[in-house]
Each structure stands twice: as C-alpha cells, then as structure tokens.
Protein backbone atom coordinates (compact mmCIF):
# COMPACT_ATOMS: atom_id res chain seq x y z
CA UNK A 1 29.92 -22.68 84.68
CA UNK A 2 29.64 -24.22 81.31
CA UNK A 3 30.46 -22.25 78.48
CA UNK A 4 28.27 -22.70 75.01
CA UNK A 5 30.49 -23.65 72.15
CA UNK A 6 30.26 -20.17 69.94
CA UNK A 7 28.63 -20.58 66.16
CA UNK A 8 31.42 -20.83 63.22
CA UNK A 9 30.99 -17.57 61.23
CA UNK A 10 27.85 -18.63 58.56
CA UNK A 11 26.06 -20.79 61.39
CA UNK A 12 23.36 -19.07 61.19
CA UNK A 13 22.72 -18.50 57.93
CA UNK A 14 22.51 -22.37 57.48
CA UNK A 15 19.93 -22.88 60.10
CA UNK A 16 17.81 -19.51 60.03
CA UNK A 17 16.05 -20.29 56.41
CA UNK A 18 14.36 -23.25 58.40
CA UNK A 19 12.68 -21.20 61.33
CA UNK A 20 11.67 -18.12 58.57
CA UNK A 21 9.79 -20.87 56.31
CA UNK A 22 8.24 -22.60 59.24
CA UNK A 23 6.64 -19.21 60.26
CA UNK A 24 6.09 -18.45 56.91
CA UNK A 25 3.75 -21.48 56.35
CA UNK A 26 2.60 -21.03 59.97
CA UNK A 27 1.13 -17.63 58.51
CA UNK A 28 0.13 -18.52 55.45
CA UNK A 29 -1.77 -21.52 56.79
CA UNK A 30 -3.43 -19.69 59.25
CA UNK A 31 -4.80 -16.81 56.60
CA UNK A 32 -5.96 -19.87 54.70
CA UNK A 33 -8.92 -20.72 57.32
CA UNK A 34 -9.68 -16.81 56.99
CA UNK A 35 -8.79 -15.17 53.70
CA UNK A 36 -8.00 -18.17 51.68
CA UNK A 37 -7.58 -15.76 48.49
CA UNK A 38 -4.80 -13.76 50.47
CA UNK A 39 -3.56 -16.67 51.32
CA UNK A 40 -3.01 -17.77 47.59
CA UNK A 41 -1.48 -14.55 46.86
CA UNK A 42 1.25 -14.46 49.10
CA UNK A 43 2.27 -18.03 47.86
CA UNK A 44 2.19 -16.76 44.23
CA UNK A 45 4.45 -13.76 45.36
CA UNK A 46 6.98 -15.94 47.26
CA UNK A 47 7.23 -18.95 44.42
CA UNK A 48 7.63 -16.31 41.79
CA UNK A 49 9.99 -14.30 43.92
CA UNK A 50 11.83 -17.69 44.48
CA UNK A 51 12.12 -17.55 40.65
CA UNK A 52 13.67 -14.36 40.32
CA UNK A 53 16.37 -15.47 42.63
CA UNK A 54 16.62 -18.95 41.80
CA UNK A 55 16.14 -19.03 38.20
CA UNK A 56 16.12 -15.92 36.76
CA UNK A 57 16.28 -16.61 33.21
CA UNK A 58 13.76 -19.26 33.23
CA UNK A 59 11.89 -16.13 35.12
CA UNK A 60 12.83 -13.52 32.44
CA UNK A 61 11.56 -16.05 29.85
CA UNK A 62 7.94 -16.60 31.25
CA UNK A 63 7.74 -12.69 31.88
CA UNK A 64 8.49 -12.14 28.00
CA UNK A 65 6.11 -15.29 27.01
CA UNK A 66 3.22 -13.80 29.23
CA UNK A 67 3.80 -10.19 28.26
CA UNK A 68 3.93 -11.38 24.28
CA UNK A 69 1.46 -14.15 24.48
CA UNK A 70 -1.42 -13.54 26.88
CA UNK A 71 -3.91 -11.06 26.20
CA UNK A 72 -3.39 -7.85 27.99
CA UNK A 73 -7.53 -7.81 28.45
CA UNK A 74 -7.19 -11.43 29.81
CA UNK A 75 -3.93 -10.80 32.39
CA UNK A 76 -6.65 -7.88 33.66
CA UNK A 77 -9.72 -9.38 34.43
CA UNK A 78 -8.17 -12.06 36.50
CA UNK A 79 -5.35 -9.63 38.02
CA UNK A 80 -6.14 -8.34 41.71
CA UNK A 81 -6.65 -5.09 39.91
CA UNK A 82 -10.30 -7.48 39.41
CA UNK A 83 -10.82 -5.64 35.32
CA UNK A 84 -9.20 -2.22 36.35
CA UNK A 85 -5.68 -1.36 34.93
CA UNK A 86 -4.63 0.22 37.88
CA UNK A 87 -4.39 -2.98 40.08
CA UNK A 88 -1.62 -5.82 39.71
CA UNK A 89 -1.63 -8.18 37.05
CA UNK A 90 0.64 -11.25 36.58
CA UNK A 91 3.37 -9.57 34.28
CA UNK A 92 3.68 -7.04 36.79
CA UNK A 93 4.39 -9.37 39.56
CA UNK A 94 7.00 -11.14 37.46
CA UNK A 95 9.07 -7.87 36.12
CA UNK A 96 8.58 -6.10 40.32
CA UNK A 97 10.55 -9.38 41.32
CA UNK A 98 12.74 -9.47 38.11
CA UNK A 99 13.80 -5.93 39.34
CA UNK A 100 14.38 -6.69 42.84
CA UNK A 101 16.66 -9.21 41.91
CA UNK A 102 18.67 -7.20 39.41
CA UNK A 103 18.81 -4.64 41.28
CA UNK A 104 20.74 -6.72 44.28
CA UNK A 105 22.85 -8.08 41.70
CA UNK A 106 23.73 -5.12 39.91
CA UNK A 107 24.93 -3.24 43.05
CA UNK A 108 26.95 -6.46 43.81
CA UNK A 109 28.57 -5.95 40.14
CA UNK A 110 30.76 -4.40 38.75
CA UNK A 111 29.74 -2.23 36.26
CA UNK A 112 31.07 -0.62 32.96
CA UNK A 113 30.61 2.36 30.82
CA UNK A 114 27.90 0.96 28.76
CA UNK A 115 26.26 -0.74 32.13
CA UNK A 116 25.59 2.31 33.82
CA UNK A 117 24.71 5.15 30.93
CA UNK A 118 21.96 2.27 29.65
CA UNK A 119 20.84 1.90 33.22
CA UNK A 120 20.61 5.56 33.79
CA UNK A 121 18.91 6.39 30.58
CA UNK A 122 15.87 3.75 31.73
CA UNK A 123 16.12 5.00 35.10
CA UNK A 124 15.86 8.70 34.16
CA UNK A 125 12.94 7.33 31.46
CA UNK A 126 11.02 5.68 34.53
CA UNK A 127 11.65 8.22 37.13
CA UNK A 128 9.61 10.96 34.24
CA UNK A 129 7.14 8.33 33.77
CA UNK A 130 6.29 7.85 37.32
CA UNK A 131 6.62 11.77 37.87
CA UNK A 132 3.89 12.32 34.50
CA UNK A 133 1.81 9.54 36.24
CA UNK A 134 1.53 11.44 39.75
CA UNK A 135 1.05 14.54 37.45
CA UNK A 136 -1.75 12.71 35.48
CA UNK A 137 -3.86 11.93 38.75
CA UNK A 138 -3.55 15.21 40.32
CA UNK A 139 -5.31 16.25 37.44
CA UNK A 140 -8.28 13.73 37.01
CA UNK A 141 -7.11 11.39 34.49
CA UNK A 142 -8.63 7.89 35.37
CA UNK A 143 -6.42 5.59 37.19
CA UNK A 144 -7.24 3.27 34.83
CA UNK A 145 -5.98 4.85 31.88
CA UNK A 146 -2.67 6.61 33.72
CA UNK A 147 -1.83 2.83 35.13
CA UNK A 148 -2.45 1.34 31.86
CA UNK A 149 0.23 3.53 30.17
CA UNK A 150 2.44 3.79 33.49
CA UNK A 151 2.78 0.20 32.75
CA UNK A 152 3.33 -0.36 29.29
CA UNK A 153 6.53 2.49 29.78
CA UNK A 154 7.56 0.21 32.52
CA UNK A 155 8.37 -2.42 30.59
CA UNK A 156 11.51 -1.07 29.40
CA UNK A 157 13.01 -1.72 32.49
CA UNK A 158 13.59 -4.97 31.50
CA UNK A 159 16.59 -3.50 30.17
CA UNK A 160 17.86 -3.80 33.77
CA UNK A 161 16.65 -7.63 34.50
CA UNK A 162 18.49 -8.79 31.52
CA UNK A 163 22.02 -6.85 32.08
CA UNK A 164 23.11 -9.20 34.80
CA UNK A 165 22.02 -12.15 33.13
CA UNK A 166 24.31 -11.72 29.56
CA UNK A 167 27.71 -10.10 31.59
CA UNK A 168 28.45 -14.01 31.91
CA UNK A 169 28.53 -16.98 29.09
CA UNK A 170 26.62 -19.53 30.92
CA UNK A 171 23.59 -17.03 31.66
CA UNK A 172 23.71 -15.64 27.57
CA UNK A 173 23.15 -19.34 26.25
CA UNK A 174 20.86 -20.00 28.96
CA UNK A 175 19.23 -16.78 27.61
CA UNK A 176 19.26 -17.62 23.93
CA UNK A 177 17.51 -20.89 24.55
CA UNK A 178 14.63 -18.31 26.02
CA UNK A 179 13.96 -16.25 23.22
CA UNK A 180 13.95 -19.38 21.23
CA UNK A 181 11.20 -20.84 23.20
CA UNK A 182 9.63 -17.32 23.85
CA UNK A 183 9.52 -16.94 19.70
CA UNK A 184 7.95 -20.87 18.63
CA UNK A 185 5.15 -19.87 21.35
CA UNK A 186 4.73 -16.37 19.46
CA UNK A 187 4.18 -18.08 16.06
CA UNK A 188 2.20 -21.03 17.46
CA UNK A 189 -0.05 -18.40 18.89
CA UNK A 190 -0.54 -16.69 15.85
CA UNK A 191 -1.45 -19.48 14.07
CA UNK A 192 -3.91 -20.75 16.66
CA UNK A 193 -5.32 -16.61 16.42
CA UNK A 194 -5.95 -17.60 12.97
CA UNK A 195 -6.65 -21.12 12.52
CA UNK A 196 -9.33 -21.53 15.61
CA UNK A 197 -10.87 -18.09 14.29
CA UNK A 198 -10.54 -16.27 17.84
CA UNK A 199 -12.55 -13.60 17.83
CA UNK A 200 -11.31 -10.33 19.28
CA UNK A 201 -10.72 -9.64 22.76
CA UNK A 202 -11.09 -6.64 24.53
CA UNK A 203 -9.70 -3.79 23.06
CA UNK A 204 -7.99 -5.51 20.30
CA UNK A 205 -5.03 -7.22 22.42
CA UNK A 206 -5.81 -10.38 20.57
CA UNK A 207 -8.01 -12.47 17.65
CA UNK A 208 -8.54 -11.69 14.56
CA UNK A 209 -10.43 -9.11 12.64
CA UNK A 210 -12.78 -9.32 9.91
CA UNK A 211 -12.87 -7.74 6.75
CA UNK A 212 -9.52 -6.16 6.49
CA UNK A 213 -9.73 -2.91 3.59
CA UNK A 214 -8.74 -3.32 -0.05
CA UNK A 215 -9.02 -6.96 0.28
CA UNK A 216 -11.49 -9.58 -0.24
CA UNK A 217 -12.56 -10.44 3.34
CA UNK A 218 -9.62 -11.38 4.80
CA UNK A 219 -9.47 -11.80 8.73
CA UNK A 220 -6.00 -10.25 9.90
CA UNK A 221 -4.56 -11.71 13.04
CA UNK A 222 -4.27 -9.33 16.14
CA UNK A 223 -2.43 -10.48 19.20
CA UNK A 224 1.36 -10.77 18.58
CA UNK A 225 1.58 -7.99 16.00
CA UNK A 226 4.69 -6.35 17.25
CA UNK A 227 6.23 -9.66 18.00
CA UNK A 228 6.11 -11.45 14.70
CA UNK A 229 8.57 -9.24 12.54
CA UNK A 230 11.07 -9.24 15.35
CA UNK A 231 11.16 -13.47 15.85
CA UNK A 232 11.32 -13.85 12.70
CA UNK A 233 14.01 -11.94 11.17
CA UNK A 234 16.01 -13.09 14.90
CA UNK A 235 15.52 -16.68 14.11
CA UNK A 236 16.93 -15.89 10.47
CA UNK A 237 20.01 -14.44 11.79
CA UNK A 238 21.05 -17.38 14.51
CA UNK A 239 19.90 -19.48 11.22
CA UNK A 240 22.68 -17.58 9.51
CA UNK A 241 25.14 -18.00 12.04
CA UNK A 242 28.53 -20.12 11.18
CA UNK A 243 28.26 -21.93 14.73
CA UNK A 244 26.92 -25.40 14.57
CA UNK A 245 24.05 -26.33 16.10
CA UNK A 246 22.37 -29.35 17.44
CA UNK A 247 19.48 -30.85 14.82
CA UNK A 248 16.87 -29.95 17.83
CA UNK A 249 17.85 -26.33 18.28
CA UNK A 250 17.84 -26.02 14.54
CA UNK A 251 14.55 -27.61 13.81
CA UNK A 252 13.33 -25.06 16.25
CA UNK A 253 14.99 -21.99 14.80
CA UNK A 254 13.23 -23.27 11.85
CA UNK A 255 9.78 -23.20 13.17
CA UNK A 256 10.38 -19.92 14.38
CA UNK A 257 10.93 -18.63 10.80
CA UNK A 258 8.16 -20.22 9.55
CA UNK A 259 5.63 -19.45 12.05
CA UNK A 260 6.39 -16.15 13.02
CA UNK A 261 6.19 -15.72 9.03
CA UNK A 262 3.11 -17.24 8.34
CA UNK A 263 1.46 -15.36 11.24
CA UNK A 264 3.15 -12.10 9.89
CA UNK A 265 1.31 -12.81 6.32
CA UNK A 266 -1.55 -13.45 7.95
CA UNK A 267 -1.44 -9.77 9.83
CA UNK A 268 -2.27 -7.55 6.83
CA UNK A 269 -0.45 -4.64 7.98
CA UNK A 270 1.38 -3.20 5.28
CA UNK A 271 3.69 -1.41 7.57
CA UNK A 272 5.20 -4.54 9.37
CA UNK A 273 6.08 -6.13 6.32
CA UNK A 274 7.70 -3.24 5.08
CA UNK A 275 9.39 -2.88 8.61
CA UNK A 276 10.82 -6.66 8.33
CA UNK A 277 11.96 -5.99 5.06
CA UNK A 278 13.85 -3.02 6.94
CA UNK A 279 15.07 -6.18 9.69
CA UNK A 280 16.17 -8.45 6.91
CA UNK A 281 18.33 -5.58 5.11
CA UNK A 282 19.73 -4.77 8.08
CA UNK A 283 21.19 -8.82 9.43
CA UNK A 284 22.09 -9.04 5.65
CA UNK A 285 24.37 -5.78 5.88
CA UNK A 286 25.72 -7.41 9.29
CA UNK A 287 26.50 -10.76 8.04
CA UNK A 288 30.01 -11.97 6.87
CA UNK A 289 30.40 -12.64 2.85
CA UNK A 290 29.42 -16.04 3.28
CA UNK A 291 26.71 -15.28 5.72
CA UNK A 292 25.20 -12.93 3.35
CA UNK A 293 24.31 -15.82 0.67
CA UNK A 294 23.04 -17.89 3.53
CA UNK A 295 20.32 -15.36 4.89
CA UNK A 296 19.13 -15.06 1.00
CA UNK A 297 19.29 -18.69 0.97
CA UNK A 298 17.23 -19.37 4.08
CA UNK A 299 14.71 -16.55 3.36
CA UNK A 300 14.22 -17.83 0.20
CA UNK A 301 13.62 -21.30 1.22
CA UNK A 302 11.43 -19.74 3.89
CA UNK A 303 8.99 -18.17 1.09
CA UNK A 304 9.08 -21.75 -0.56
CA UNK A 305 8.26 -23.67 2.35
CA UNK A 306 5.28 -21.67 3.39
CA UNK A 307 3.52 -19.67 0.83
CA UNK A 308 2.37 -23.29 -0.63
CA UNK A 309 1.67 -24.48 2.55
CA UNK A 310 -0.85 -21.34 3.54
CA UNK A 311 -2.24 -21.63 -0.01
CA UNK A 312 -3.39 -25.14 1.03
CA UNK A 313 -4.67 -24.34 4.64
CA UNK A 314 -6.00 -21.30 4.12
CA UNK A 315 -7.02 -19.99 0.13
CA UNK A 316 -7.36 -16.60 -1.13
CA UNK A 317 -4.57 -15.64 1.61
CA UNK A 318 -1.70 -14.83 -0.61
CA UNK A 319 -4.27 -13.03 -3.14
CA UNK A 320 -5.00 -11.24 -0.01
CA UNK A 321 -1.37 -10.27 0.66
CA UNK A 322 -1.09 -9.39 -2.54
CA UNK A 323 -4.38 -7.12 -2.85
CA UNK A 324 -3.29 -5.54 0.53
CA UNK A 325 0.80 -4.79 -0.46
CA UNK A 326 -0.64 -3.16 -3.74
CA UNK A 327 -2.84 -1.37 -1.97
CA UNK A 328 0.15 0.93 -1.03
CA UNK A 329 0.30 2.89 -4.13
CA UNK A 330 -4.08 3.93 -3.42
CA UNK A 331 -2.86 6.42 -0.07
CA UNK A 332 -4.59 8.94 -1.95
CA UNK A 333 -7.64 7.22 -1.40
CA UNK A 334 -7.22 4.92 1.54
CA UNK A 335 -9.17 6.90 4.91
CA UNK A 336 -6.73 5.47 7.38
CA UNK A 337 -3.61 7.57 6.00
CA UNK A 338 -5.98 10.80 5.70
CA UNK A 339 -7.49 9.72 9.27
CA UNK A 340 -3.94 9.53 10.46
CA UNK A 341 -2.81 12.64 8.85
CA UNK A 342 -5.63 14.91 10.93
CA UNK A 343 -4.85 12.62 14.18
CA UNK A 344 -1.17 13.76 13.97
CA UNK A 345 -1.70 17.45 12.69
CA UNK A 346 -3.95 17.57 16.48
CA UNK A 347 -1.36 15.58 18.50
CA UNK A 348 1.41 18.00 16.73
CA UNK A 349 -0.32 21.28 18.29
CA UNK A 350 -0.56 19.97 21.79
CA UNK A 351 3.27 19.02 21.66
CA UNK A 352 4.04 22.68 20.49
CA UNK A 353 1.68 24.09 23.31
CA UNK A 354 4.11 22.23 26.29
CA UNK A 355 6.84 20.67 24.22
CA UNK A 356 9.34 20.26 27.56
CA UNK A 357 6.90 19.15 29.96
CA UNK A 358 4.94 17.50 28.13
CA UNK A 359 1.00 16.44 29.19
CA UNK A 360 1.17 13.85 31.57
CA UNK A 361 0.06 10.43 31.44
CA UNK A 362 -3.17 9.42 30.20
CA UNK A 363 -3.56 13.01 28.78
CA UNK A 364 -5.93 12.65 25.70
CA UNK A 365 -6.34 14.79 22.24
CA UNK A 366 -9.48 15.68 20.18
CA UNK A 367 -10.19 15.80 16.94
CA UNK A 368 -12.78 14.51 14.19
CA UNK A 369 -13.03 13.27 10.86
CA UNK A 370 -15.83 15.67 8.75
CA UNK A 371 -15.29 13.98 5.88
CA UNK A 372 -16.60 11.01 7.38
CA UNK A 373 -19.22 12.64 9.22
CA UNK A 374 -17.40 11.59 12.38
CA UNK A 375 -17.98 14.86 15.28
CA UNK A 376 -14.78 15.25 17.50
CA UNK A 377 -13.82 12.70 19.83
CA UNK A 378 -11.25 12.73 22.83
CA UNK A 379 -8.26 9.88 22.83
CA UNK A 380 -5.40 9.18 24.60
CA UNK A 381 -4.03 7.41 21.64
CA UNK A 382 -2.04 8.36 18.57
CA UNK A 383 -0.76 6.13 15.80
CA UNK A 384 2.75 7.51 15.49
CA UNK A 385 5.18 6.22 18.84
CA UNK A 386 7.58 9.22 18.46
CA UNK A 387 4.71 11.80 18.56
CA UNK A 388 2.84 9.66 21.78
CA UNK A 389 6.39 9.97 23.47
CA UNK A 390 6.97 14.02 23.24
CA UNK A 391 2.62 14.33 23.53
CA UNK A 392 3.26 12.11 27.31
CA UNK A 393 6.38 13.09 28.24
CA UNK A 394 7.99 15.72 26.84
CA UNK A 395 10.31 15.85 23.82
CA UNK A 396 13.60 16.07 26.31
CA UNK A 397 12.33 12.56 28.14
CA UNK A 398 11.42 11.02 24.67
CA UNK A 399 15.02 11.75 23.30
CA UNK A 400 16.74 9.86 26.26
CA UNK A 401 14.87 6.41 25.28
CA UNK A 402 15.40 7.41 21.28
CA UNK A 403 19.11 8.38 22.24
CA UNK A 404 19.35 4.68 23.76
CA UNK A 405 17.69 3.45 21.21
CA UNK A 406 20.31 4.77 18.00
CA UNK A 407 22.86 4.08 20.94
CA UNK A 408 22.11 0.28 20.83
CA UNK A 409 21.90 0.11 17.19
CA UNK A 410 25.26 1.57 16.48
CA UNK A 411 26.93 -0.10 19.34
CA UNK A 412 30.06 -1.76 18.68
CA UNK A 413 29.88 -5.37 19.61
CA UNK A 414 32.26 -6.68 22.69
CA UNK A 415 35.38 -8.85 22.26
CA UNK A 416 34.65 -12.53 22.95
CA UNK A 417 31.33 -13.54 21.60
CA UNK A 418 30.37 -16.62 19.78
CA UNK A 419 29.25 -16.86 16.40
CA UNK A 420 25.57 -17.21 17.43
CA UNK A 421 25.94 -14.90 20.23
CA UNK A 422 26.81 -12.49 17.91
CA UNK A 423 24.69 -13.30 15.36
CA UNK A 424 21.57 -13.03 17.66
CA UNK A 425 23.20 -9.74 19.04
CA UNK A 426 22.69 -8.67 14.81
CA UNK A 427 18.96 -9.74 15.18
CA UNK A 428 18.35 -7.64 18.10
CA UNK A 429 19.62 -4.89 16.42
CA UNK A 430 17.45 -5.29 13.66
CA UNK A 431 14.27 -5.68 16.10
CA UNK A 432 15.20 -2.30 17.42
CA UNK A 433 14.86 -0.98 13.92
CA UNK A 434 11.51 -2.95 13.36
CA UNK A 435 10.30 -1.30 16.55
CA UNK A 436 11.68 1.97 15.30
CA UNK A 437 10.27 1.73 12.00
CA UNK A 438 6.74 0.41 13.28
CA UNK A 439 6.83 3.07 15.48
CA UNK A 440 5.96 5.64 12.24
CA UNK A 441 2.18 4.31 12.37
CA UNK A 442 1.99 1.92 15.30
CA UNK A 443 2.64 3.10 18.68
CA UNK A 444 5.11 0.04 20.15
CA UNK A 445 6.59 2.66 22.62
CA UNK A 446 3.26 2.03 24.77
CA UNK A 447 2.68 -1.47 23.76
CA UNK A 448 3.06 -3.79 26.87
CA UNK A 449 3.13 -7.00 24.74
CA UNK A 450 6.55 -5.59 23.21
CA UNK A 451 8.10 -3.05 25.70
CA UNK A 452 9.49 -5.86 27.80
CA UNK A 453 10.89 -7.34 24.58
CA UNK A 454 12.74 -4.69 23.44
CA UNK A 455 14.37 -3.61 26.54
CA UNK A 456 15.50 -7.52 26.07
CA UNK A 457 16.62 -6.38 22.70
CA UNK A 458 18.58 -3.25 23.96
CA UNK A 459 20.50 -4.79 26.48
CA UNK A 460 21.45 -7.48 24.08
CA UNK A 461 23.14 -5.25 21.96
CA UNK A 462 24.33 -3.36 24.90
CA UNK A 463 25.78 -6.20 26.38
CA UNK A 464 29.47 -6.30 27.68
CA UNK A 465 30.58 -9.38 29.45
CA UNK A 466 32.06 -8.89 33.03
CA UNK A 467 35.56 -9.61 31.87
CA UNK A 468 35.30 -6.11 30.34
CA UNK A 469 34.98 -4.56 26.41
C-alpha cells in the first residue's frame, strides 16, 4: 500500500489561494452573462478589499481624497443606493473594508493605554449612533435622512483604520506622503470650484455661490470648506519642521499652503478664517524658538506670494475679503447671526426636553423667521456642531467624542518621533481645534467630507508607536 507523502505545515495555504480565485472568476464570469452589473460589483468589492489588505495606506488615502474631494451629491447618484442616502456609496465601501482590515490587525496587536480608551470612545460613539439610527426608523424618519447622518457619524471611525497604520515608522511616512497628496488635490479642487465657475451641486456639497452678503458679488467657493483651514495650517507646520526635506516634497508642501489658502480666501466665511487664525496660533505656540520665526516667516511669504497673484486672476477678490472680514463688526444687522440665534434658542428647548437620550437620528426642529416673513419650517439641521450632537444623541454620547476630542489636543506626544512627524502631529492638533472652533456655526460633526479627516487627525495625535510611550 503506498503511503501519500503528508503536506509540510503551510502547504496549503500556498496552494489554496489558486483554487478560491479560480472559482471566484468562475462565478463572477458566469453572473457576467446574467447580471453583468452584479457582476461589476463584486469585482469592485474584492479589488478594493484587496486594497485594504494589501495597501492600506494607499487605501486610507483614496478614502480621505474621495470623502474630501468628490461631491457627496455626486458619490450618491451613482452609488447602488441609485440617488437615495440609504444605499452604498463608494466612500462607504472603502472605510467597511478599511475597518475590516483594522479590525484583524488590531486584535493581532498589541495595544496600549491610549489604543484602547480612543478605540472605545469611537466604539461607544458608533454603537449610540447605530442605536439612535434604529430608534430614528422605528419612528418614521426617512431612511434617507437617518442614513445620511448615520453616515457622516461613521466617519469617525477612521480613527480605528489609521491606529495600526502610525504604531510603526515605515507606515507613518508612508502616511504623511498621503495627507500631502490628499491636501494639493484639496486646493487644486478649490481652485478649479472657482476658476471653471462650477455651479452648485446638490445640496451645496460643492461649486460656488453667487452673491455672497456685504460684498460686491463675490462667488464663494463651496466644496472643500472644512478641508481648506486644516491643509493649510498642516502644510505650514511640516513647512516649519527642522527635518530636511527633499526639493519635491517641499515644492509640494508649498502648493499646499498656497492653494489651500487661496481657496480659503476665496470661501468668504468669516468664521474659517477666524478658525485658521485659531490653527496658526496654536503650531506657533507648539513650535521650538527657532521654529516660531519660521512659521511667521513662511506665513508671511505665503500672504506675499498669493494675494498678488489672486489680484491678477481674479479682481475685486481681496476687496471682497476685505468687505466680508469687516463685515464682522455689522452682527447687529447681519440676518444670518439673528437667523442663527432663533435656530439655536429652538434646538436648545428640544435638548432640555430629552437631554440624556437625546432625539434620534434624523430627528428635525421647527422654527421661523417673522421678521422675515418666513412661517415655520421643520429641519434636521442646526448651525452649531455641539448643539446637533446633544439634539441627536444625547449630551452624555456627545461628551465622549468632545472628551476625545480635548483628549487628543492635550495629549502628550510619544518618545521617538521625527522632527516632521512631530511637527505634523502639531498640525493635527491644530485641525482638531479648527474643527472645534468651526463647529460654533458650522456643523463639521455631521459633515462626511471632514469626519473621516479628523478621525485621521485624532489618531495622529493619539498615536503611540508599538515599541510603547
């Protein structure tokens, strides 16, 4: 009797890949003849899946770019959700895979301190969400609306995809080189908002609006609002840092600054310029003696470079910027602060009325404006993040991710880091307290095109290498 020669231990795990992809495409092929669209799909799913696993900061970076760049109202209509938010959209796809793969890392890992209290705060901040969101449909909301919000809160879980990828050096520079591509294609889009004259799309996710108040017809750019303040005061701080860099990288920290600059002009809203200000204080205080002369340096050469430059390309801008920033001292007569003043006075009551539990997802508010001869009208939307948080989820669940938040910014930073490491570590930081000081009139809690961002941005400055603190 002849005796088979037994496998060596990992046998099959070389050859079994090769039968699995075989019937893979055997399956895939055949749907094609039948459902060629299904087909397609489950391709998509595996190759970005393959991404995840394969090259997961190359897949972090195209989930930021997408999230950032592409127009939520775009990402929808050709998602299989086919124009409802409730369905799957692209960005989903890529941070549902980014999270499978963390998630087999992570329990692979092992952790520290700061590992697993930032991964439990998002995870107790996701498991309320998705709690709030079952609440929300029991009670009627629109699946629409409920998955449109689910998702935006999701996004913070990037927190989680990120971790894994900075506890080692190779996968932080790897990172770094991310963001920087992630911020030129921010301020290139800007421009091109501005420049081509997009008009807006959808709900306001992108383009640029016409006749912006209290100045003389300027068109404000829309898409990439939240993102602008936060590249550019990160590209001044790895600017900043004492670390040389190659002429390349450099060049392209510098079009960062002066892109993500121009475009942040070329918003109009008063409060993100006074939020970057807030940014630029902040790397300044951060910054070594002779890193704090640099940053004034390279901000001022900024300004030089290209307020002449948008003078020549586009006139009347900077009298624009200028009528607009004044315009801060006329609140008394301005409608949007007295518009915002009755929103939050409404918002305030409902919080009072179920200040633990909170409403639910999608839950919306009424009120009018009488002086405007505007007759009550039901939103789900409030200006002012902090006050959408406790409104949606309760005030306990909004002070986990606000705890994180003040967490992150006061964080100690780990032994061992580079200069620009930790110099790009001080610009995250600073984003946080964009976000935080945005947050006072703009909702970024709920924005999807920055969510994913600043979970980025929190694990940064959470980060711990896997040699320890």
């Amino acid at each position: 009797m002849t005796t088979l020669p037994r496998a060596a231990p990992g046998a099959y795990g070389q050859w079994l890949p090769a039968p699995i992809a075989l019937g893979a495409a055997a399956v895939v092929g055949a749907l094609a003849g039948v459902q060629p669209l299904l087909a397609l799909g489950l391709v998509s799913v595996a190759v970005v899946a393959a991404l995840a696993f394969l090259a997961p900061v190359a897949h972090l970076t195209l989930l930021l770019l997408v999230t950032a760049i592409v127009p939520y109202d775009l990402q929808n209509a050709v998602g299989v959700s086919g124009g409802s938010s409730a369905g799957l959209i692209f960005s989903d796809l890529l941070l549902l895979t980014g999270l499978a793969r963390a998630t087999v890392v992570l329990l692979r890992r092992e952790l520290y301190g700061r590992h697993l209290l930032a991964g439990a705060a998002i995870v107790t901040l996701l498991a309320v969400t998705g709690l709030q969101t079952l609440r929300a449909l029991q009670l009627g909301v629109p699946v629409s609306l409920a998955g449109f919000e689910f998702r935006a809160l999701l996004g913070w879980s990037t927190l989680l995809i990120a971790m894994p990828i900075l506890m080692d050096a190779a996968g932080r520079r790897r990172l770094l080189k991310g963001l920087l591509v992630v911020g030129l294609g921010l301020g290139l889009w800007g421009l091109a908002q501005y420049f081509v004259n997009i008009p807006v799309i959808g709900g306001g996710s992108a383009g640029v609006r016409e006749n912006v108040a209290f100045t003389a017809g300027a068109r404000s750019i829309q898409g990439g609002l939240f993102g602008f303040p936060i590249a550019f005061v990160l590209g001044l701080a790895a600017l900043s840092s004492a670390q040389r860099t190659s002429p390349l990288v450099r060049s392209a920290l510098i079009a960062v600054v002066a892109t993500n600059g121009a475009s942040l002009l070329l918003t109009y809203q008063r409060t993100f310029w006074v939020a970057t200000i807030v940014g630029f204080l902040f790397i300044v205080m951060k910054a070594g003696w002779s890193q704090k002369a640099k940053v004034v340096v390279l901000l001022v050469a900024a300004l030089l470079s290209v307020l002449p430059l948008l003078a020549v390309l586009s006139p009347g801008s900077l009298v624009a910027a200028q009528q607009r920033f004044l315009s801060i001292g006329q609140y008394g007569s301005d409608n949007s602060v007295r518009t915002r003043i009755v929103e939050t006075r409404a918002v305030a009551r409902k919080i009072r009325e179920a200040p633990i539990a909170g409403w639910g997802i999608g839950d919306e508010v009424s009120f009018g404006y009488p002086w405007l001869r505007v007759p009550p009208t039901s939103t789900p939307y409030t200006h002012n993040g902090y006050l959408w948080l406790a409104w949606k989820l309760g005030i306990p669940a909004a002070l986990v991710l606000l705890a994180l938040l003040a967490w992150a910014l006061a964080a100690r930073p780990p032994r061992g880091l580079d200069p620009m490491t930790s110099r790009v570590r001080h610009g995250a930081q600073a984003g946080l307290l964009i976000a935080l000081t945005v947050s006072l009139t703009f909702p970024a809690f709920r924005a999807l095109a920055i969510t994913t961002t600043l979970g980025v941005l929190v694990a940064l400055a959470l980060m711990t290498p896997a040699t320890g603190d």
